[in-house]
N, C-alpha and C. Protein backbone atom coordinates (compact mmCIF):
# COMPACT_ATOMS: atom_id res chain seq x y z
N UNK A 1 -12.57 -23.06 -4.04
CA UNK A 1 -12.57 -22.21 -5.22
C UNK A 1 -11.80 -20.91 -4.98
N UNK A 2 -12.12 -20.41 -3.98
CA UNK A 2 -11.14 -18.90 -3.50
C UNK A 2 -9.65 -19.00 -3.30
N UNK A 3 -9.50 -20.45 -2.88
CA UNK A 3 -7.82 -20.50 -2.62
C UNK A 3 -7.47 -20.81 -4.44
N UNK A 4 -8.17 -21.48 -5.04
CA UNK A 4 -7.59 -21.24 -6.43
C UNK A 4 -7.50 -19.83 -7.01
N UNK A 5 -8.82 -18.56 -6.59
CA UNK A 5 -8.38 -17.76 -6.96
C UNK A 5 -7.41 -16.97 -6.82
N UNK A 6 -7.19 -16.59 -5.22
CA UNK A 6 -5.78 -16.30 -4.48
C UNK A 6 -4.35 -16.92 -5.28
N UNK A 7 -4.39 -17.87 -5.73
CA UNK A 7 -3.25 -18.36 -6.24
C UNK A 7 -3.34 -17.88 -7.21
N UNK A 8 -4.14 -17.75 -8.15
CA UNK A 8 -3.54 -17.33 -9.29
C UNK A 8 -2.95 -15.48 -9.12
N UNK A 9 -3.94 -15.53 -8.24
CA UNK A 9 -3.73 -13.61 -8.26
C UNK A 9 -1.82 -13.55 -7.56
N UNK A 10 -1.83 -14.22 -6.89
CA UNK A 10 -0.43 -14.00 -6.13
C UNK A 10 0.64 -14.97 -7.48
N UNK A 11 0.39 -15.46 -8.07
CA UNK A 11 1.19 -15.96 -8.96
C UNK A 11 1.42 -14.62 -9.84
N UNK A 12 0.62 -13.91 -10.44
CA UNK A 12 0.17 -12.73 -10.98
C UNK A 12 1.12 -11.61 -10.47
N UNK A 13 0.66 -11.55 -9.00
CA UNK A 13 1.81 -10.47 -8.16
C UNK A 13 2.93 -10.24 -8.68
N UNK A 14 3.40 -11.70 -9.26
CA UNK A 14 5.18 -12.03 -9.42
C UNK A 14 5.33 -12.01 -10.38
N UNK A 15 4.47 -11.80 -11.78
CA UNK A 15 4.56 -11.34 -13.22
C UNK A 15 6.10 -10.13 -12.95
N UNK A 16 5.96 -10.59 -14.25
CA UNK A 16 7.07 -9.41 -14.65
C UNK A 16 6.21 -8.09 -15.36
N UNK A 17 5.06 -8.65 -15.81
CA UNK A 17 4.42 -7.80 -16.61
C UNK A 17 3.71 -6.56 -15.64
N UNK A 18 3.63 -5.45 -15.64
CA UNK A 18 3.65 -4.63 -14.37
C UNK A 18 2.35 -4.10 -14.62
N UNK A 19 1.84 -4.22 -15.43
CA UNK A 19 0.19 -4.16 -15.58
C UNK A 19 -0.63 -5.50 -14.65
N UNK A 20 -0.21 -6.53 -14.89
CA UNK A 20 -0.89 -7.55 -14.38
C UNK A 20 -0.31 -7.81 -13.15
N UNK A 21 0.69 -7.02 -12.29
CA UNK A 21 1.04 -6.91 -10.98
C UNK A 21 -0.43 -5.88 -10.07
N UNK A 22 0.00 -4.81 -10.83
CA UNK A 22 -0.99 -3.57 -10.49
C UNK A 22 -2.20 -3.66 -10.33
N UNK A 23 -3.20 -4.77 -11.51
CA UNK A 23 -4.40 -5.30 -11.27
C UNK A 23 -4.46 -6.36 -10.21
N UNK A 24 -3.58 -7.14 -10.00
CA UNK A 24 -3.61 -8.12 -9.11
C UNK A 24 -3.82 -7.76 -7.86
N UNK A 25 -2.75 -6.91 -7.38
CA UNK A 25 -2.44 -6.52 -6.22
C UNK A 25 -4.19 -5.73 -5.55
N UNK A 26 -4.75 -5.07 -7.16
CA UNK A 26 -5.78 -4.26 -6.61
C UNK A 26 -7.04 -5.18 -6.57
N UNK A 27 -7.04 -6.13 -6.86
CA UNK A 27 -7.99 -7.46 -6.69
C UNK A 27 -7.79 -8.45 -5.58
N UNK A 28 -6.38 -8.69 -5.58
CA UNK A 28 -6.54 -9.34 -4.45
C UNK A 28 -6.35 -9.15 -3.08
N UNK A 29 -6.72 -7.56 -2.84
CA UNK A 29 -6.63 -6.59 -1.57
C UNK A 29 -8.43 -6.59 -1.07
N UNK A 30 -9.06 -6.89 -2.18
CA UNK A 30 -10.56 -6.86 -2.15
C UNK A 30 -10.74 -7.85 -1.70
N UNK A 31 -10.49 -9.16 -1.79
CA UNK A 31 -11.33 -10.17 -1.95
C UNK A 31 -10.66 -11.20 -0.33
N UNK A 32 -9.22 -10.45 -0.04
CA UNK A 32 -9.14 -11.34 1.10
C UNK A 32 -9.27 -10.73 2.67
N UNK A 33 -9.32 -11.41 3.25
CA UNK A 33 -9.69 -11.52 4.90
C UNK A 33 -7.80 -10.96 5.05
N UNK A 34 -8.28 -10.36 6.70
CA UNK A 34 -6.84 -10.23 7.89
C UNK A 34 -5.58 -11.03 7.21
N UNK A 35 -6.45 -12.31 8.09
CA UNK A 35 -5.10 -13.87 8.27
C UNK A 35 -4.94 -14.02 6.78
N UNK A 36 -5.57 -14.38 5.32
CA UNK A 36 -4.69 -13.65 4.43
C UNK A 36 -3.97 -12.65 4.18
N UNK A 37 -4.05 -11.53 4.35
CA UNK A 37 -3.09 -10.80 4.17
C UNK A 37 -1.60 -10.24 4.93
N UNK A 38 -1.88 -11.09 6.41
CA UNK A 38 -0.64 -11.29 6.73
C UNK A 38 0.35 -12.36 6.16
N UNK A 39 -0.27 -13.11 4.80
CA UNK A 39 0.83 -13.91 4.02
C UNK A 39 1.08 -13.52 3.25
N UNK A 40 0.20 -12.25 2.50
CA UNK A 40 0.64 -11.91 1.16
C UNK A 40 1.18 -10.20 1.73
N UNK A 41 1.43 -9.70 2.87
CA UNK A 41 2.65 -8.47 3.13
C UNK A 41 3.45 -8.12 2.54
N UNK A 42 4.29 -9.18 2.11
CA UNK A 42 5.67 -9.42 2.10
C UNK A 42 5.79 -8.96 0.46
N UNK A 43 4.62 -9.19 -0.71
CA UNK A 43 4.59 -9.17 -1.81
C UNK A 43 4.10 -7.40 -2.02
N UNK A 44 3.11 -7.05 -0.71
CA UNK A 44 2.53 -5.71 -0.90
C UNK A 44 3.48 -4.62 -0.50
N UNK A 45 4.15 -5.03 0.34
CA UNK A 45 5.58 -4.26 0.72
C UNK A 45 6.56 -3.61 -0.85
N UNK A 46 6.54 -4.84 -1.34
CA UNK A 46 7.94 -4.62 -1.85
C UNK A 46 7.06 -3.91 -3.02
N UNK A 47 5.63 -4.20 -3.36
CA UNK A 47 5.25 -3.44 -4.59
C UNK A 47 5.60 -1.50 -3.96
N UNK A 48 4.95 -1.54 -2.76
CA UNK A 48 4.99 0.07 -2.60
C UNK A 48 6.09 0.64 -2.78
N UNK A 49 7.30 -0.09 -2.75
CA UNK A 49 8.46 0.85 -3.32
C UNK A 49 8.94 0.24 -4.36
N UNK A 50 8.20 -0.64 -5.01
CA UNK A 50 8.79 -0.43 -6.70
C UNK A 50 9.00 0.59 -7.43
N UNK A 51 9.85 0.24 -8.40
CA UNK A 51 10.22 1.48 -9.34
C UNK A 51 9.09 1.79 -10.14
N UNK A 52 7.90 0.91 -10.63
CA UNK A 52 6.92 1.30 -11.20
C UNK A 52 6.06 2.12 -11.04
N UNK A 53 5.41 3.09 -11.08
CA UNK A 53 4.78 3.78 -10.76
C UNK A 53 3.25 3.13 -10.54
N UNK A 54 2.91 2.52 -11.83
CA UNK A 54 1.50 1.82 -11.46
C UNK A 54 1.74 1.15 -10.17
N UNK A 55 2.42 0.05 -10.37
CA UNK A 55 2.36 -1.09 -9.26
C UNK A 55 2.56 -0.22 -8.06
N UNK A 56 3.39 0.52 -7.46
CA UNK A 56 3.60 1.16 -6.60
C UNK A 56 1.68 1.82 -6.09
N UNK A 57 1.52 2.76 -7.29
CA UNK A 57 0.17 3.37 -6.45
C UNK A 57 -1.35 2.37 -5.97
N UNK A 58 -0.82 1.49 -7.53
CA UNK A 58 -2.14 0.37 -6.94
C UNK A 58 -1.68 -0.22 -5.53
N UNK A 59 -0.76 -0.64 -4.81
CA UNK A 59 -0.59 -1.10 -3.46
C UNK A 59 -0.66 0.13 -2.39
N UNK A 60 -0.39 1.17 -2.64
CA UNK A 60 -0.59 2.48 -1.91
C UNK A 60 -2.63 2.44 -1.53
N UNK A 61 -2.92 3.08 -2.56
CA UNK A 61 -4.31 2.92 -2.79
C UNK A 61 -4.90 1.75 -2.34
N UNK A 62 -4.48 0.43 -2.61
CA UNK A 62 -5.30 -0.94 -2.11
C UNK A 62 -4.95 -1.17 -0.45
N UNK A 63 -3.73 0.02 -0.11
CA UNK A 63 -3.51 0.40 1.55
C UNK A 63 -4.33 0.83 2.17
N UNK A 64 -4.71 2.04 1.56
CA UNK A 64 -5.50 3.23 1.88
C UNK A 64 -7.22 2.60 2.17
N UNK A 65 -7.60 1.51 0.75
CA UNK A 65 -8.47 0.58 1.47
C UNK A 65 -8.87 -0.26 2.46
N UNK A 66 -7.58 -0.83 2.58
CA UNK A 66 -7.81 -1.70 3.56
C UNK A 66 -7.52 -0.98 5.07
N UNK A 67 -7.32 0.19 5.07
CA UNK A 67 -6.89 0.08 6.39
C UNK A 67 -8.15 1.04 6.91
N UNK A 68 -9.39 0.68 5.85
CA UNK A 68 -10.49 0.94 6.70
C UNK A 68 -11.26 0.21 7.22
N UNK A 69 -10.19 -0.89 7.15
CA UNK A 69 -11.40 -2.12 7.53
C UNK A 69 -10.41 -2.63 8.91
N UNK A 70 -10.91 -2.64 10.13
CA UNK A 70 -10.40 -2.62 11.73
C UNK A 70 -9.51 -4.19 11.99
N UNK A 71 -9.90 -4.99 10.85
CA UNK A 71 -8.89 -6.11 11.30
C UNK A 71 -7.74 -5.81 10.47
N UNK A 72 -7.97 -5.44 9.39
CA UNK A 72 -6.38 -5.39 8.07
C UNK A 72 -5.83 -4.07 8.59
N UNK A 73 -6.46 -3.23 9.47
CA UNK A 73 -5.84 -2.10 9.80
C UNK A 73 -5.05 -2.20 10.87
N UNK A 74 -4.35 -2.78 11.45
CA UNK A 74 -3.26 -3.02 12.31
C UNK A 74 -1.73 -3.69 11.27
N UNK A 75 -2.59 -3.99 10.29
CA UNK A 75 -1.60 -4.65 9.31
C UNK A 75 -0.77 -3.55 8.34
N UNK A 76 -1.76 -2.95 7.85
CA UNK A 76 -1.32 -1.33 6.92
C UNK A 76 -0.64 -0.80 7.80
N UNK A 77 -0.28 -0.36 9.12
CA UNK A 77 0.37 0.27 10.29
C UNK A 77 1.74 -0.38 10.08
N UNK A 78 1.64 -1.58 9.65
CA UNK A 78 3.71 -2.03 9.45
C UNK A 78 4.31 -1.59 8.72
N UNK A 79 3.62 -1.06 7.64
CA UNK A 79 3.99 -0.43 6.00
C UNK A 79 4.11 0.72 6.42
N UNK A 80 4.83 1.49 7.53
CA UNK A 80 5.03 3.00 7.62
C UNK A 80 6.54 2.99 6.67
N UNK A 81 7.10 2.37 7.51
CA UNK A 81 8.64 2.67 6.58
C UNK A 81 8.56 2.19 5.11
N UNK A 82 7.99 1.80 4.64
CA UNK A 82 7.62 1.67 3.09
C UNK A 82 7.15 2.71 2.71
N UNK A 83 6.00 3.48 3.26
CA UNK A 83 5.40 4.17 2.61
C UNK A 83 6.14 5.38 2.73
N UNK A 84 6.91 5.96 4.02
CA UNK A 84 7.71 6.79 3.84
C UNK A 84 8.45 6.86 2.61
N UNK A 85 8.72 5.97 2.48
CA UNK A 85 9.95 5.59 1.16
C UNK A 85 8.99 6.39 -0.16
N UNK A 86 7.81 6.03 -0.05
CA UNK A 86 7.22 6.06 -1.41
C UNK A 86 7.18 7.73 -1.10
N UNK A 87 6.84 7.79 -0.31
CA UNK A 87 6.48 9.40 -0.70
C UNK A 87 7.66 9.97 -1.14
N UNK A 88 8.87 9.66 -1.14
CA UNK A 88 9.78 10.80 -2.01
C UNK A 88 10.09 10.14 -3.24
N UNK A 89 9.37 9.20 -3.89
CA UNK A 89 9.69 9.06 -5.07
C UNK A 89 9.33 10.05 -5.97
N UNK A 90 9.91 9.56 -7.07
CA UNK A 90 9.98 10.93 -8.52
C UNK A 90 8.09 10.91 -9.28
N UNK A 91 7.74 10.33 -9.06
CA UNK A 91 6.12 10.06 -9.39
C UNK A 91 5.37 10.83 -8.38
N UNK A 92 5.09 11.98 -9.04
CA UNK A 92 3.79 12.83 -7.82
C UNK A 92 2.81 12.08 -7.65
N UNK A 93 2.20 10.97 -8.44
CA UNK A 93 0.85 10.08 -8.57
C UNK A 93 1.01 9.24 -7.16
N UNK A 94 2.79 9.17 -7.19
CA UNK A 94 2.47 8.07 -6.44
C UNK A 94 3.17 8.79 -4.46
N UNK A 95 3.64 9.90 -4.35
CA UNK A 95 3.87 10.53 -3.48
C UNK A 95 2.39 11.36 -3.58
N UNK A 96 1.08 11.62 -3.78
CA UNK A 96 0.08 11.93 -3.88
C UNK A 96 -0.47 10.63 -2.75
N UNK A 97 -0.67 9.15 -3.12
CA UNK A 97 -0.81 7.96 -2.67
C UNK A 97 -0.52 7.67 -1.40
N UNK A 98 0.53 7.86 -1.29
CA UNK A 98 1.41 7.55 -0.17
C UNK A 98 1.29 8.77 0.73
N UNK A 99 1.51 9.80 0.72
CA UNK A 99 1.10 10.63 1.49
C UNK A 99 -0.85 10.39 2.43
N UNK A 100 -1.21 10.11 1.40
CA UNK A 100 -2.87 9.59 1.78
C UNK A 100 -2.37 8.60 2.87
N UNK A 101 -1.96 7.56 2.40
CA UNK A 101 -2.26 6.34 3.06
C UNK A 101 -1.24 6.79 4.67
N UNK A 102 -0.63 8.17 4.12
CA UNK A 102 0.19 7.99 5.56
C UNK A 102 -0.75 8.33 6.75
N UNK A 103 -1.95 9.78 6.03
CA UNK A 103 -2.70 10.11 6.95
C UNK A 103 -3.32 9.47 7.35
N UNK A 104 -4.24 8.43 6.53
CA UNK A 104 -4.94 7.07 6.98
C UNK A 104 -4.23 6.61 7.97
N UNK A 105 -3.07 6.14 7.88
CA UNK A 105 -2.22 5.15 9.03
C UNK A 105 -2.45 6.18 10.39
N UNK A 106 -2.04 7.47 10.32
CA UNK A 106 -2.03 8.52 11.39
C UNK A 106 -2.59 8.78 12.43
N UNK A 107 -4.12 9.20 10.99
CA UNK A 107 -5.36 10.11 11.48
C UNK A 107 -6.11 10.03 13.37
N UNK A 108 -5.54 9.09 13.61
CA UNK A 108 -5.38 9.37 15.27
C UNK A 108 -4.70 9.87 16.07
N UNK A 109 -3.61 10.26 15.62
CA UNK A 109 -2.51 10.56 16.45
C UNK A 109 -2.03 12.06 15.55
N UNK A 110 -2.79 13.06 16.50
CA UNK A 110 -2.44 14.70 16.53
C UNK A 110 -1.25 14.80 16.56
N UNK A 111 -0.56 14.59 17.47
CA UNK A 111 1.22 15.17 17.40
C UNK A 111 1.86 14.67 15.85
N UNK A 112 1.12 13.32 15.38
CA UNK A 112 2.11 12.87 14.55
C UNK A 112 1.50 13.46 12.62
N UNK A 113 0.67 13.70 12.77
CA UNK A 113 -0.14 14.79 11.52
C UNK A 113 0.34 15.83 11.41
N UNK A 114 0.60 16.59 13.04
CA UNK A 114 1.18 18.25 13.04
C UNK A 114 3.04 17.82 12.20
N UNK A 115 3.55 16.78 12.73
CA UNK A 115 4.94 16.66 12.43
C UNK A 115 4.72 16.40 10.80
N UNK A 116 3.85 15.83 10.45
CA UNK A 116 3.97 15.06 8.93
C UNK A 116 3.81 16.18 8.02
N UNK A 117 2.76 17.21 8.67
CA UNK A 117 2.71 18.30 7.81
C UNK A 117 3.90 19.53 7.80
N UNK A 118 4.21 19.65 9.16
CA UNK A 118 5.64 20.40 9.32
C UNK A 118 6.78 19.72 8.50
N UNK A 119 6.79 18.56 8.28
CA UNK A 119 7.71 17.52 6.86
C UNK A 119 7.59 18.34 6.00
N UNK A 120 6.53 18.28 5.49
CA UNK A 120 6.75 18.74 4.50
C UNK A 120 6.13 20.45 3.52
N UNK A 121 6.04 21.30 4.67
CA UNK A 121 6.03 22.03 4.21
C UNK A 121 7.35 22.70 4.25
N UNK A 122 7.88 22.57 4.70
CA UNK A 122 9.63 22.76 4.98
C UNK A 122 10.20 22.59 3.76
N UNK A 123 10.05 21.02 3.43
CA UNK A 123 10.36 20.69 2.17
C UNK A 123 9.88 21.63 0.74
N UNK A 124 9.22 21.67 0.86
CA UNK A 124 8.53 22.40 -0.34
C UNK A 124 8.25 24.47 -0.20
């Protein structure tokens, strides 16, 4: 019954309709295990730097979840260069997101928090 639901949700992913990407993505970040979600990466990747703003923050945010959980959290750690990306997009909602999920990815590593914040206060 779950692999039928998975399918439909990842069929969903690939909508064009960017509402029913955004819910998907944030449903089916809940409901699967690790070894799923090292098959569905490849779909959560490319949402975080979509041009959409929804789809983009719902995969930011469904990051930021999962990477509190100690098996999917070695997995959220590949999505650095994605999420970099996101944070300079034109959407504060979603450079708000992405900035989170960077500290999440971080929050262990002191040298690399002091640099992220020296980023960007420079910037701004």
């Amino acid at each position: 019954d779950i692999i039928i639901v998975i399918s439909s949700l990842t069929k969903d992913m690939n909508s064009s309709v960017d509402l029913y990407r955004a819910n998907a993505i944030r449903v089916l970040c809940k409901i699967i295990d690790a070894q799923m979600l090292g098959q569905i990466d490849r779909y959560i990747r490319q949402a975080v730097v979509d041009r959409n703003a929804l789809v983009s923050s719902s995969a930011l945010i469904s990051g930021n979840q999962m990477a509190v959980d100690p098996q999917k959290r070695e997995i959220v750690r590949r999505w650095v260069n994605e999420v970099q990306e996101a944070v300079n997009s034109r959407s504060e909602m979603v450079q708000y997101h992405a900035l989170s999920l960077l500290y999440t990815i971080k929050c262990h590593d002191r040298l690399a928090i002091g640099r992220l914040v020296t980023q960007f206060t420079r910037s701004s």
